[in-house]
N, C-alpha and C. Protein backbone atom coordinates (compact mmCIF):
# COMPACT_ATOMS: atom_id res chain seq x y z
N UNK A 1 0.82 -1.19 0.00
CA UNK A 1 0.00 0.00 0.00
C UNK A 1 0.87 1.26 0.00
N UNK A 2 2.05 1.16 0.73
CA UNK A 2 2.76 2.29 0.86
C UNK A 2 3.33 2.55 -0.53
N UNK A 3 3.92 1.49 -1.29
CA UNK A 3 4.17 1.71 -2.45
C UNK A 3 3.27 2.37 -3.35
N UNK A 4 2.04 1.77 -3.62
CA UNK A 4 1.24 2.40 -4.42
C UNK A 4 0.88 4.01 -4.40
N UNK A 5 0.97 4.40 -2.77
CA UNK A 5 0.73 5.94 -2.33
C UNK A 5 2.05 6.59 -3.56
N UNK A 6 3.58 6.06 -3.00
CA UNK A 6 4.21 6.62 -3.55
C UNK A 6 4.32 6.57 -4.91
N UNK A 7 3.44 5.67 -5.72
CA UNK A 7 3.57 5.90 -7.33
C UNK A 7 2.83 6.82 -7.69
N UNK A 8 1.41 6.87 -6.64
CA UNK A 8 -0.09 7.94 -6.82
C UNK A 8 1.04 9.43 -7.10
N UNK A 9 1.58 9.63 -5.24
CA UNK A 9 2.49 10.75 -5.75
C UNK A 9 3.29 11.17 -6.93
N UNK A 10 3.76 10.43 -7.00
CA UNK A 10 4.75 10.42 -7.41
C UNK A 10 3.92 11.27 -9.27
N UNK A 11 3.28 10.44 -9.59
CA UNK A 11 2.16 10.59 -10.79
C UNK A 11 1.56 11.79 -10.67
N UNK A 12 0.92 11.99 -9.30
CA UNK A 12 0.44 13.54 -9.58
C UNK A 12 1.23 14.65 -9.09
N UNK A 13 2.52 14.68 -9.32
CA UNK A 13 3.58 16.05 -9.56
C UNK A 13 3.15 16.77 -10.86
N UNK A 14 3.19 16.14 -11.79
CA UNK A 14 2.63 16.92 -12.85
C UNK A 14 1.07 17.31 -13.27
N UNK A 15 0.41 16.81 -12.88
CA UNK A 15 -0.89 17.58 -12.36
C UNK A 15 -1.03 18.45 -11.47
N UNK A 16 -0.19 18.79 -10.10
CA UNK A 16 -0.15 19.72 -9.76
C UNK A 16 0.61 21.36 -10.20
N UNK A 17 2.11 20.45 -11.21
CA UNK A 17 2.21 21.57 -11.86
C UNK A 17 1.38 22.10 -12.70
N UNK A 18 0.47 21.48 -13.16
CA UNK A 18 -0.35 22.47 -14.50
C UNK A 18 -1.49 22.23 -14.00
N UNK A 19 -1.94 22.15 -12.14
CA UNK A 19 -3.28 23.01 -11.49
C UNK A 19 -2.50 25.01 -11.19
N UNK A 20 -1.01 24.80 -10.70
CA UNK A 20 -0.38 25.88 -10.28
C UNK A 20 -0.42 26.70 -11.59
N UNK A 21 -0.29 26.16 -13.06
CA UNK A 21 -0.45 27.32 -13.97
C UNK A 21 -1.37 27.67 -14.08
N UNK A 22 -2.26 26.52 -13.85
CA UNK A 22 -3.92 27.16 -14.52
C UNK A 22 -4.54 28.11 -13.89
N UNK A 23 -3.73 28.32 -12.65
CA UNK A 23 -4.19 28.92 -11.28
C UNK A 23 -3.45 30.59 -11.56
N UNK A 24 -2.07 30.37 -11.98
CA UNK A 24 -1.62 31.38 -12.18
C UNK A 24 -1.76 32.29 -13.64
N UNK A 25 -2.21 31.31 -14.77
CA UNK A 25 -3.16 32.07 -15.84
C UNK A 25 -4.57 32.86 -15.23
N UNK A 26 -4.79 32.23 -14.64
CA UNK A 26 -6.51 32.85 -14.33
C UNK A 26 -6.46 33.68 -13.34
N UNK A 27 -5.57 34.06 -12.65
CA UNK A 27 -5.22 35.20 -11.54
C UNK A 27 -4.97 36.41 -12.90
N UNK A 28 -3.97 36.04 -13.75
CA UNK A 28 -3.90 37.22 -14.62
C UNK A 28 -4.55 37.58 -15.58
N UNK A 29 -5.36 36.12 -15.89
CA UNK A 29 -6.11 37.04 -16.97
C UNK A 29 -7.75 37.59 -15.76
N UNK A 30 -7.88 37.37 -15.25
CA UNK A 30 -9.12 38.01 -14.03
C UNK A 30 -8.73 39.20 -13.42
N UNK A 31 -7.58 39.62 -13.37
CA UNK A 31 -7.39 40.82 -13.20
C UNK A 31 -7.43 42.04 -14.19
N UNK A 32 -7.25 41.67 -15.44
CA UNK A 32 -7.24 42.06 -16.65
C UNK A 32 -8.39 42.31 -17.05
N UNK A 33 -9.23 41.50 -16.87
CA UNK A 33 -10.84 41.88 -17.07
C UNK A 33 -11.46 42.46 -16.11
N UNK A 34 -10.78 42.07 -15.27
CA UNK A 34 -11.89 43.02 -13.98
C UNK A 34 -11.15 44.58 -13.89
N UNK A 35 -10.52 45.17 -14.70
CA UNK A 35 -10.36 46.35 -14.76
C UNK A 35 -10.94 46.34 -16.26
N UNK A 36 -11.34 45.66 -17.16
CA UNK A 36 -12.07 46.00 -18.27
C UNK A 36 -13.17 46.31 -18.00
N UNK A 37 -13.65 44.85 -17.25
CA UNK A 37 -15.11 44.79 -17.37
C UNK A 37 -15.55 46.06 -16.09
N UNK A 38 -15.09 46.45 -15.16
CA UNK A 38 -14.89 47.31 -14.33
C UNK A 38 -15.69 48.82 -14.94
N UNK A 39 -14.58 48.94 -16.02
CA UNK A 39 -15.31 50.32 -16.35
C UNK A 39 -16.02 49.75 -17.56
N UNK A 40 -16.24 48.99 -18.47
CA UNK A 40 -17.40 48.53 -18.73
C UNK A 40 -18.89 49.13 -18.22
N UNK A 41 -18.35 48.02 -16.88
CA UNK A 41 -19.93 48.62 -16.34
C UNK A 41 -20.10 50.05 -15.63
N UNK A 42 -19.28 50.44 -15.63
CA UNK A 42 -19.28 51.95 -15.08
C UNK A 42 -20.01 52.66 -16.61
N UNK A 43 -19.27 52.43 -17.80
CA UNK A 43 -19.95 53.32 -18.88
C UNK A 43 -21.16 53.10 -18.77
N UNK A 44 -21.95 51.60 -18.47
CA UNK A 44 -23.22 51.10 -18.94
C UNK A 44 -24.12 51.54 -18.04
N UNK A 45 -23.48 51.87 -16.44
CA UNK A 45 -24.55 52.24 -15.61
C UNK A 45 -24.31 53.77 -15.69
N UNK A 46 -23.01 54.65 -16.41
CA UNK A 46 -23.43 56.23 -16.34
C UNK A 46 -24.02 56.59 -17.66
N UNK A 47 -23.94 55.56 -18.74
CA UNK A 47 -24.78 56.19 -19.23
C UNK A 47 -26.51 55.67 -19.61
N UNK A 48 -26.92 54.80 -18.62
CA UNK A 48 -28.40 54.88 -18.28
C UNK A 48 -28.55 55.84 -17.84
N UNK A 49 -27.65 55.97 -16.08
CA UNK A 49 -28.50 57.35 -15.48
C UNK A 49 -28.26 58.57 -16.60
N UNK A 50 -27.21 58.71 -17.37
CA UNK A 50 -27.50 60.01 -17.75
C UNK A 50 -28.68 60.35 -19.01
N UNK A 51 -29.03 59.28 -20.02
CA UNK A 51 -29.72 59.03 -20.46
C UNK A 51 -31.07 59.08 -20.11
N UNK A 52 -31.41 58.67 -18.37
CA UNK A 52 -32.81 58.82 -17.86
C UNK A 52 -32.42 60.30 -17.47
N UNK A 53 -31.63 60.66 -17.02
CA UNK A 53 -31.61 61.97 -15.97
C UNK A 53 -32.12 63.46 -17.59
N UNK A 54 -30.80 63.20 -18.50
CA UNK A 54 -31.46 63.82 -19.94
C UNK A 54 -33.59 63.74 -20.44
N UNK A 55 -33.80 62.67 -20.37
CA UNK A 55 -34.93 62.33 -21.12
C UNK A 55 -34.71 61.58 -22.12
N UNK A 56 -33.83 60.98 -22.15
CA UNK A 56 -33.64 60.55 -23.83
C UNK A 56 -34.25 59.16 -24.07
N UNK A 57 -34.32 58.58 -22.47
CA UNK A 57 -34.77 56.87 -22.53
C UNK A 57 -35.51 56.84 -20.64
N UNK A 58 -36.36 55.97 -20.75
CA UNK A 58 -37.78 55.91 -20.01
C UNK A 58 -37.01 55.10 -19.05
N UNK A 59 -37.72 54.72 -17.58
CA UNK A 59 -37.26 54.19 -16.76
C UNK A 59 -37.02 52.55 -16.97
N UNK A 60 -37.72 51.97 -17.65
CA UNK A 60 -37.45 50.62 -17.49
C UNK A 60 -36.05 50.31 -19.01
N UNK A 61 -35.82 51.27 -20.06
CA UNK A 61 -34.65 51.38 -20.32
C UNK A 61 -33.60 51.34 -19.81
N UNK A 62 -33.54 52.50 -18.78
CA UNK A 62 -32.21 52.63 -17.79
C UNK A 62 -32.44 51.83 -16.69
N UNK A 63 -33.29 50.87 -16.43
CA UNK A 63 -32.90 49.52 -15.49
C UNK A 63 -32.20 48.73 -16.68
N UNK A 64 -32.81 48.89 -17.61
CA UNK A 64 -32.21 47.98 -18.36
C UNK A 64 -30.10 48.06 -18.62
N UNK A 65 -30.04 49.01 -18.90
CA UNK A 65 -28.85 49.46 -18.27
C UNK A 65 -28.08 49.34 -17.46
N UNK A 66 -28.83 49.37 -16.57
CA UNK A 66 -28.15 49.40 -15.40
C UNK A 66 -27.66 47.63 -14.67
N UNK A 67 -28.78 46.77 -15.41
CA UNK A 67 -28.75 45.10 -15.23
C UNK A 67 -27.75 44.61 -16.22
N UNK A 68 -27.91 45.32 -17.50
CA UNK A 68 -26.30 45.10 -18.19
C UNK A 68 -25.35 45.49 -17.51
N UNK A 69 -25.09 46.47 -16.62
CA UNK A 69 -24.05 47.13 -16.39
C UNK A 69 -23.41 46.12 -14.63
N UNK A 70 -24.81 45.94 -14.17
CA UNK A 70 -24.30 44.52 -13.22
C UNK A 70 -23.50 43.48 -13.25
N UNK A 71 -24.36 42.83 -14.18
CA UNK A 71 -23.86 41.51 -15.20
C UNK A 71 -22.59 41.37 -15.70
N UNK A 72 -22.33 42.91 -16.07
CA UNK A 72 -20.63 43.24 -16.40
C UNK A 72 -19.88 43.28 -15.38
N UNK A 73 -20.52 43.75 -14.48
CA UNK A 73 -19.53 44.08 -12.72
C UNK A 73 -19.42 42.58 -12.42
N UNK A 74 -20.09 41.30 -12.50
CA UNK A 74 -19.81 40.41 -11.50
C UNK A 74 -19.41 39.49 -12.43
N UNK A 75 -18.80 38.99 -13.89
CA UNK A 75 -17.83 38.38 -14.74
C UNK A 75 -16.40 38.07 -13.76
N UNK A 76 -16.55 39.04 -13.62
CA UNK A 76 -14.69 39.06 -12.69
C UNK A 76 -15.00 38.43 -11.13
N UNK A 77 -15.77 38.69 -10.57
CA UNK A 77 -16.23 37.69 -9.27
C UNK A 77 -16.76 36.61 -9.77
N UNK A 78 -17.54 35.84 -10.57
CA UNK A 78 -17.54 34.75 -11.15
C UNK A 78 -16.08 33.95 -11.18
N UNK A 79 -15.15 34.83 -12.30
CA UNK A 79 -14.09 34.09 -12.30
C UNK A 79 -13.24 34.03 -11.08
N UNK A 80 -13.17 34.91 -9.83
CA UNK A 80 -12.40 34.69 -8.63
C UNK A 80 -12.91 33.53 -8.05
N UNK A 81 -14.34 33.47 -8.18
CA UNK A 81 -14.69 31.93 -7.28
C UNK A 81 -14.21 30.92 -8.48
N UNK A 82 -13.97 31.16 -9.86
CA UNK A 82 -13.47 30.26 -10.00
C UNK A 82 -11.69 29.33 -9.92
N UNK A 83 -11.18 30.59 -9.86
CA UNK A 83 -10.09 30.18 -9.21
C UNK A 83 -9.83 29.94 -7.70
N UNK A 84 -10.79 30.16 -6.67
CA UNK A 84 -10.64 29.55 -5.50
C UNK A 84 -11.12 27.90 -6.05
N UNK A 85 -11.42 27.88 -6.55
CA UNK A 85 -11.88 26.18 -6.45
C UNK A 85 -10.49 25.51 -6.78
N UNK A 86 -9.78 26.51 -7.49
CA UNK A 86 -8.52 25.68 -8.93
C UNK A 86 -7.98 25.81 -7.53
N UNK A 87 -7.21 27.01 -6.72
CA UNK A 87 -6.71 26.91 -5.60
C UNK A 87 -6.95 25.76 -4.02
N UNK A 88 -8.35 25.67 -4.12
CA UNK A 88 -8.62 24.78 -3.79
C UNK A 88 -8.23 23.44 -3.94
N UNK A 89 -8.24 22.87 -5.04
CA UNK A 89 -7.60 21.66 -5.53
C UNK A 89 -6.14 21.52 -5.49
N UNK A 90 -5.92 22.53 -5.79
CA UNK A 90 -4.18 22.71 -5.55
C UNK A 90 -3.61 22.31 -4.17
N UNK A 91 -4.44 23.12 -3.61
CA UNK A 91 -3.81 22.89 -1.98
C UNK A 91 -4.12 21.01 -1.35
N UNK A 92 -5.33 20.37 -2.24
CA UNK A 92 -5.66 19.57 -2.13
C UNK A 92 -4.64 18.59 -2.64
N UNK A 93 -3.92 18.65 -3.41
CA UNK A 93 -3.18 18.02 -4.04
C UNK A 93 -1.52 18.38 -3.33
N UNK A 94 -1.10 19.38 -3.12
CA UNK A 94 0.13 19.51 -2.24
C UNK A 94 -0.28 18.80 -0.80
N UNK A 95 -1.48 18.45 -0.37
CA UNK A 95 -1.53 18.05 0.82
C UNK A 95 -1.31 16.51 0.90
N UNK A 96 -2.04 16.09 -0.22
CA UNK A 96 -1.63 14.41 -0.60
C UNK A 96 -0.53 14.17 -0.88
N UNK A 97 0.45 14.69 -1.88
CA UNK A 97 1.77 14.78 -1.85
C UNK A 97 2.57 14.92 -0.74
N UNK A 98 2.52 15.61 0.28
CA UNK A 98 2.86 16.17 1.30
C UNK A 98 3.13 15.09 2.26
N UNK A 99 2.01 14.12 2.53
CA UNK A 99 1.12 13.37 3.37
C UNK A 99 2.20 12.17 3.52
């Protein structure tokens, strides 16, 4: 049994290296978007209100706006929980190794 642990290990070194990239791609590209998508939704929710505040578009327009402009804000928190999970597994996997 002890043997077999150490082949398991031994086998998933390289799965943990490429959970640690996948982990460290998605830290950078999530930061990258969440300053896109960031002001994204900043344009989408200033220009509902200014659009309702003008007259140019009716109230359930500029909700409408403003639910695009949400939807854009939480892309980048989507992807942070998805890298806690990748981190998650990671740590899951240095701990079996470890063990």
């Amino acid at each position: 049994m002890v043997i077999l642990k150490l082949i398991l290990k031994i086998a998933l070194l390289p799965a943990m290296l490429a959970v640690t990239l996948l982990q460290w791609i998605g830290i950078f590209l999530n930061s990258i978007s969440g300053v896109i998508m960031g002001i994204l939704s900043f344009l989408f929710a200033m220009t509902g209100i200014a659009s309702l505040l003008f007259g140019l578009a009716s109230g359930g327009e500029c909700l409408k706006m403003l639910a695009a402009a949400f939807v854009i804000f939480l892309i980048p928190h989507i992807g942070n929980w998805l890298i806690e999970r990748i981190i998650l597994i990671r740590c899951m996997l240095g701990d079996f190794i470890r063990s």
